[in-house]
PDB file of N, CA and C in Angstrom:
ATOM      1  N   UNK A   1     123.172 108.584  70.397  1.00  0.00           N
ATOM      2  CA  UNK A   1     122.032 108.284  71.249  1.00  0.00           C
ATOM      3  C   UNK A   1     120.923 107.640  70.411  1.00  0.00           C
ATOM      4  N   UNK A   2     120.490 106.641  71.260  1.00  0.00           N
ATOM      5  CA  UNK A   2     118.991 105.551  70.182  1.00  0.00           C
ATOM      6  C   UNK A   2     117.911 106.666  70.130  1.00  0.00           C
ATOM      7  N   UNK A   3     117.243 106.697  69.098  1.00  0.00           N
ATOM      8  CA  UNK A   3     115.952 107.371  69.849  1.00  0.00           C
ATOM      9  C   UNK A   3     114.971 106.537  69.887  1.00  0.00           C
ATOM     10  N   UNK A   4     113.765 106.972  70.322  1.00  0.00           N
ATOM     11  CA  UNK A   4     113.015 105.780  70.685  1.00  0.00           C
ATOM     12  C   UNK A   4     111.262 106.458  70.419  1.00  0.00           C
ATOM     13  N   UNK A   5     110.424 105.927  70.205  1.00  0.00           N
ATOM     14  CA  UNK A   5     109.852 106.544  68.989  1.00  0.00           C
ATOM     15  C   UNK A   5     107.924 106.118  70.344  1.00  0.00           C
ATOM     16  N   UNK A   6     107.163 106.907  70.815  1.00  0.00           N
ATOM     17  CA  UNK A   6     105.655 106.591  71.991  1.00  0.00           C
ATOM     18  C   UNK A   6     104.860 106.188  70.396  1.00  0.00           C
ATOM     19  N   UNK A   7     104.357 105.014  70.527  1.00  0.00           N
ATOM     20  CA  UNK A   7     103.524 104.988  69.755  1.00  0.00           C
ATOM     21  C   UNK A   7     102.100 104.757  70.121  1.00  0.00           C
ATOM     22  N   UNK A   8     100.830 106.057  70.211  1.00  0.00           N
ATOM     23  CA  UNK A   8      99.454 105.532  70.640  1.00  0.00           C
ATOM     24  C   UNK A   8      98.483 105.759  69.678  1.00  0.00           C
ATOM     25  N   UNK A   9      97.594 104.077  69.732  1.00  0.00           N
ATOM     26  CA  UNK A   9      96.496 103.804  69.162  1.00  0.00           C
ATOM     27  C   UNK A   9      95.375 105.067  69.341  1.00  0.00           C
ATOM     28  N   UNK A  10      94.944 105.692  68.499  1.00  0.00           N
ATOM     29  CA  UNK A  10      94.042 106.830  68.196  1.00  0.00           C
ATOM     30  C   UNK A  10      93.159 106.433  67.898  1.00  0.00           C
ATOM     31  N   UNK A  11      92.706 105.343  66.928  1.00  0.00           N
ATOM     32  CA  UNK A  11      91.338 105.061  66.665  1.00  0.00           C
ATOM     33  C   UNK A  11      91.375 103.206  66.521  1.00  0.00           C
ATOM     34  N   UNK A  12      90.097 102.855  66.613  1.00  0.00           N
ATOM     35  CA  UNK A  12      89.912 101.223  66.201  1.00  0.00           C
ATOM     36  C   UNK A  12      89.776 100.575  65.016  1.00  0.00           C
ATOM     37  N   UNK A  13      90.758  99.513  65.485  1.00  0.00           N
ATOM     38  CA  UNK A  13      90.719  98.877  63.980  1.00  0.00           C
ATOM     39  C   UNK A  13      89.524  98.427  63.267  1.00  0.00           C
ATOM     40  N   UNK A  14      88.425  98.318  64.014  1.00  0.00           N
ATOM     41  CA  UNK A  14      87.230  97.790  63.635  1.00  0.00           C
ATOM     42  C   UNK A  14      86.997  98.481  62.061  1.00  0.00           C
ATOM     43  N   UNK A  15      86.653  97.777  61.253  1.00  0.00           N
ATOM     44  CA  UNK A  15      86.184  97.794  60.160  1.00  0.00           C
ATOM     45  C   UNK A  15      87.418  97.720  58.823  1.00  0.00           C
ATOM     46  N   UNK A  16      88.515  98.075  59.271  1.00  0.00           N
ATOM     47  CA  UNK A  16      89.794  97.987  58.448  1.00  0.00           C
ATOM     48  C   UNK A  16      90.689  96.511  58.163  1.00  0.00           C
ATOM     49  N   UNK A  17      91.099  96.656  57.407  1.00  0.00           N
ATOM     50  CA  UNK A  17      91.966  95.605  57.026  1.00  0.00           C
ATOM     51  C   UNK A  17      92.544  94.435  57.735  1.00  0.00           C
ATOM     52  N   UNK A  18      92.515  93.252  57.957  1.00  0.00           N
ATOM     53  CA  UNK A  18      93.179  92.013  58.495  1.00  0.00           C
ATOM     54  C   UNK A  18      95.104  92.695  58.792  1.00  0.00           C
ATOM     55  N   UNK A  19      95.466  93.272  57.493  1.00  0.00           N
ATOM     56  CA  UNK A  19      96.478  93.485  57.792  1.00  0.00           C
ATOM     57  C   UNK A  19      96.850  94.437  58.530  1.00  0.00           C
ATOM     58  N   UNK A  20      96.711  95.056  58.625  1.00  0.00           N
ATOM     59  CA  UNK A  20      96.148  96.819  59.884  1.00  0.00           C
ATOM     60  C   UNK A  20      96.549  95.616  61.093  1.00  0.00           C
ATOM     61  N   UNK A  21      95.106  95.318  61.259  1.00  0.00           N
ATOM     62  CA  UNK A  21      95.490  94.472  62.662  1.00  0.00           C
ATOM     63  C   UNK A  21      96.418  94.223  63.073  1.00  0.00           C
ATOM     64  N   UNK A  22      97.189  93.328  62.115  1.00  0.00           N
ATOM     65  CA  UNK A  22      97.957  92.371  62.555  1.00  0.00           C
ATOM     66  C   UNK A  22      99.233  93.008  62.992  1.00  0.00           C
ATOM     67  N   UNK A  23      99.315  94.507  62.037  1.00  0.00           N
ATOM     68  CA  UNK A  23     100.689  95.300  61.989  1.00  0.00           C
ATOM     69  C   UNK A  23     100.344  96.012  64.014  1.00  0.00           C
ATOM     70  N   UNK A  24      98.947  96.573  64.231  1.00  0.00           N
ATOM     71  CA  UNK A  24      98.515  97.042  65.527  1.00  0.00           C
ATOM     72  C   UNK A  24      99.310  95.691  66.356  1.00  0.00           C
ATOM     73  N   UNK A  25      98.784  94.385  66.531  1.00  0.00           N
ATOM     74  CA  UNK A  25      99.159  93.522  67.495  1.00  0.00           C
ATOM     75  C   UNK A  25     101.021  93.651  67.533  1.00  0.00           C
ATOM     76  N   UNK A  26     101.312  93.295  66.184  1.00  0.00           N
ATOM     77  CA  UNK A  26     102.679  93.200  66.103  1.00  0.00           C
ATOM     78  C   UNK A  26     103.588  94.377  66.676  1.00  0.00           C
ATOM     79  N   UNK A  27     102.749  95.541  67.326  1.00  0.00           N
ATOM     80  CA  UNK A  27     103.609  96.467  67.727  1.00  0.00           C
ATOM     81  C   UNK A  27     102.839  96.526  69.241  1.00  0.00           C
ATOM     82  N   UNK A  28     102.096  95.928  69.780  1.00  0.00           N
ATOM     83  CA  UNK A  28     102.110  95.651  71.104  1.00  0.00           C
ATOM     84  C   UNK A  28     100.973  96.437  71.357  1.00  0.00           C
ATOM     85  N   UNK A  29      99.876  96.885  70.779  1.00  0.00           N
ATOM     86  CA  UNK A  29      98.775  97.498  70.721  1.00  0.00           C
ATOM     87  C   UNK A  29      97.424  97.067  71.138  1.00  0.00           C
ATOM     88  N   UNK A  30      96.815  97.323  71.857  1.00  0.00           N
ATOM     89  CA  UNK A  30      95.644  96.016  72.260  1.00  0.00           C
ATOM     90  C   UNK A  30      94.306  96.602  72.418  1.00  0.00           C
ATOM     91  N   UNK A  31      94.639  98.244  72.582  1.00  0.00           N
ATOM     92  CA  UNK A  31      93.261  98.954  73.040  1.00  0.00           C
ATOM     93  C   UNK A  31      93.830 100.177  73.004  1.00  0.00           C
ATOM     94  N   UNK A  32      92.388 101.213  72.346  1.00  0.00           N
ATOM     95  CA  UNK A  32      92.614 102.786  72.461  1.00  0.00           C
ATOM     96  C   UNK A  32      93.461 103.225  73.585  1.00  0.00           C
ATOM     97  N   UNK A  33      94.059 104.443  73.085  1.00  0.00           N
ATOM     98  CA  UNK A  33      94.665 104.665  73.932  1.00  0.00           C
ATOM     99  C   UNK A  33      96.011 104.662  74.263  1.00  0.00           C
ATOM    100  N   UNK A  34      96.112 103.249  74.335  1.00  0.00           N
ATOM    101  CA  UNK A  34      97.115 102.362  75.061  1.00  0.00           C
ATOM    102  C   UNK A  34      98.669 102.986  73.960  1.00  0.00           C
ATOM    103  N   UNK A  35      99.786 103.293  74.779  1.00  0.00           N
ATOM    104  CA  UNK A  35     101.142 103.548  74.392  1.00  0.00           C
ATOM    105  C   UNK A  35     102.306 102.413  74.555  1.00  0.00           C
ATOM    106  N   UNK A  36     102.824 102.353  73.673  1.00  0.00           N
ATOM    107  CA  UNK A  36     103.720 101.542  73.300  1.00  0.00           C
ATOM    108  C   UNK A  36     105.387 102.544  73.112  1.00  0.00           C
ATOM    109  N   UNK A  37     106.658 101.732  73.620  1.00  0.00           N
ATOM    110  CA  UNK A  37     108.039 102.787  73.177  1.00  0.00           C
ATOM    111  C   UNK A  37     108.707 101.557  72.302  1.00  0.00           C
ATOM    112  N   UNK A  38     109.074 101.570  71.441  1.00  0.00           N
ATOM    113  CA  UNK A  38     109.978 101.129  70.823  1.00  0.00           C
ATOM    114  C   UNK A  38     110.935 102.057  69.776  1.00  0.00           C
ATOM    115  N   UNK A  39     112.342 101.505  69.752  1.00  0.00           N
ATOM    116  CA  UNK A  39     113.306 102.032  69.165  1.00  0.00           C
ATOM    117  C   UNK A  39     113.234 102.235  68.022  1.00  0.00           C
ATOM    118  N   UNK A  40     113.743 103.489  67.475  1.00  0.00           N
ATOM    119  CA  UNK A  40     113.535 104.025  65.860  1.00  0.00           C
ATOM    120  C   UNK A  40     114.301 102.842  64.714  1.00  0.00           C
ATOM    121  N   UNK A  41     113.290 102.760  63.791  1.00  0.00           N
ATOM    122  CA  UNK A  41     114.484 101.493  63.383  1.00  0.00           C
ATOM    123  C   UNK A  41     113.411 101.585  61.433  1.00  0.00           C
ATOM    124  N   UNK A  42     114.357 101.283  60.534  1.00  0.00           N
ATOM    125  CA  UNK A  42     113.651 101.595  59.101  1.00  0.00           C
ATOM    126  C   UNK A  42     112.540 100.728  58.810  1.00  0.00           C
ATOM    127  N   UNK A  43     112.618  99.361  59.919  1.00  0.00           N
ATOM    128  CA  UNK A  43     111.901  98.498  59.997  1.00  0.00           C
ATOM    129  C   UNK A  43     110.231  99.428  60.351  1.00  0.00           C
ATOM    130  N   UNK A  44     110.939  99.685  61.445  1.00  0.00           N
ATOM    131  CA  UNK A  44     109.748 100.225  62.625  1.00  0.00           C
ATOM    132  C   UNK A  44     108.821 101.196  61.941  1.00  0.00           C
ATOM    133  N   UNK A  45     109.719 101.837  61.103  1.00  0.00           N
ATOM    134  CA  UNK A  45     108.839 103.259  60.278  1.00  0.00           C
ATOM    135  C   UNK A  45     108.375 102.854  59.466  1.00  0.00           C
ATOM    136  N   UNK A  46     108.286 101.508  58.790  1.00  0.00           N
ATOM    137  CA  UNK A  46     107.990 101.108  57.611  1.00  0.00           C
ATOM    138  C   UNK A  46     106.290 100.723  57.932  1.00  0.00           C
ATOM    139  N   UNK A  47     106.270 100.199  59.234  1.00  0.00           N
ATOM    140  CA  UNK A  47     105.346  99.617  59.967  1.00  0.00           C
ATOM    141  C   UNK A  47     104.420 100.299  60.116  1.00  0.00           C
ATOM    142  N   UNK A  48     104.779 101.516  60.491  1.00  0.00           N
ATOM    143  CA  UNK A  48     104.490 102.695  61.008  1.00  0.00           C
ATOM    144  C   UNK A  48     103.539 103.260  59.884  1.00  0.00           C
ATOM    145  N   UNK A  49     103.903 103.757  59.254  1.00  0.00           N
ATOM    146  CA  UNK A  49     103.832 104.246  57.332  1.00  0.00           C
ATOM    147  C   UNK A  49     102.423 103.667  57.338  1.00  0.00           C
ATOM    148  N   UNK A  50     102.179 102.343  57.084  1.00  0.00           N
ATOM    149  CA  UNK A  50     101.583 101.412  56.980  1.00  0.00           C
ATOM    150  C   UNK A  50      99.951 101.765  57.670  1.00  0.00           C
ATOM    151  N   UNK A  51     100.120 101.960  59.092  1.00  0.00           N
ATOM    152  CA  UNK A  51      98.951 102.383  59.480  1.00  0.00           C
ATOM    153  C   UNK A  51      98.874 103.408  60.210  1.00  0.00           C
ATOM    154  N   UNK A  52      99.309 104.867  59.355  1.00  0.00           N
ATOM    155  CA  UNK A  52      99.749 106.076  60.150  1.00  0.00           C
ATOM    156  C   UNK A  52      98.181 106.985  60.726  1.00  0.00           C
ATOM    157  N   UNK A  53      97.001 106.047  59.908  1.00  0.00           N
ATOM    158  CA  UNK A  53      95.389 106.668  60.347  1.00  0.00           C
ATOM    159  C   UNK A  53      95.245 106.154  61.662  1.00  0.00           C
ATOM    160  N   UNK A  54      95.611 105.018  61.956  1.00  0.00           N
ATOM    161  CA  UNK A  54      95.202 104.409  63.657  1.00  0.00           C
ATOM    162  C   UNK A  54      96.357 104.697  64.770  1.00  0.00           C
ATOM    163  N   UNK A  55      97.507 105.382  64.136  1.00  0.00           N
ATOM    164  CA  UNK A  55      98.218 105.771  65.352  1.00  0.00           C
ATOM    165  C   UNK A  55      98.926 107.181  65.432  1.00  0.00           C
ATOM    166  N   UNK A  56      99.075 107.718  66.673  1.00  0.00           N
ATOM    167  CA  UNK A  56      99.879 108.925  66.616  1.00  0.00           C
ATOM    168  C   UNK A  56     101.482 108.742  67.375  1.00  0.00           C
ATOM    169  N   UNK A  57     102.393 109.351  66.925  1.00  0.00           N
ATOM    170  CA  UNK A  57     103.812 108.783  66.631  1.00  0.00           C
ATOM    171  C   UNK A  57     104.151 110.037  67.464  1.00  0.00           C
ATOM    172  N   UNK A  58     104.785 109.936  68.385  1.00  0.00           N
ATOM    173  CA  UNK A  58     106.143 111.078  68.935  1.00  0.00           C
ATOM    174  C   UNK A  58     107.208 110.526  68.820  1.00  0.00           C
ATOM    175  N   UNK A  59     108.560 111.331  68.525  1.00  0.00           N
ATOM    176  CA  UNK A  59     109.498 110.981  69.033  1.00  0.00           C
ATOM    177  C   UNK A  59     110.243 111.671  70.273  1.00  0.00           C
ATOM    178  N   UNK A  60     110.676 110.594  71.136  1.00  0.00           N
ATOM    179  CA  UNK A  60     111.214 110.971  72.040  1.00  0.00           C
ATOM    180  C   UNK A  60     112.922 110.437  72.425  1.00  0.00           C
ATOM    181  N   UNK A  61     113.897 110.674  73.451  1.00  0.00           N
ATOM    182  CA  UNK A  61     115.130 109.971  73.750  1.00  0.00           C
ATOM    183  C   UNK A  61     115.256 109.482  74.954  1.00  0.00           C
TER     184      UNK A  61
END
């Protein structure tokens, strides 16, 4: 079974890094709040890793 991983924006990027951003847009992120599902993947966690202060991660199936 895939699992598949809610990812929601917790705080704003305002004041942080160009690259922050870009990793937020690149995962479909646009505004507090807002939840995103995409599939668990080494890629995805790597991403993840990356800006684990602006988002909170469940996993779900």
């Amino acid at each position: 079974m895939v699992k598949k991983l809610k990812i929601t924006q917790i705080k704003s990027s305002i004041g942080y890094k160009q690259k922050a951003k870009l990793t937020l847009k690149a995962l479909g992120l646009r505004k507090m709040h807002q939840t995103v599902e995409h599939l668990d993947s080494p890629s995805m966690r790597g991403m993840l890793n990356k800006i684990n202060y602006l988002v909170k991660i469940e996993e779900s199936s």
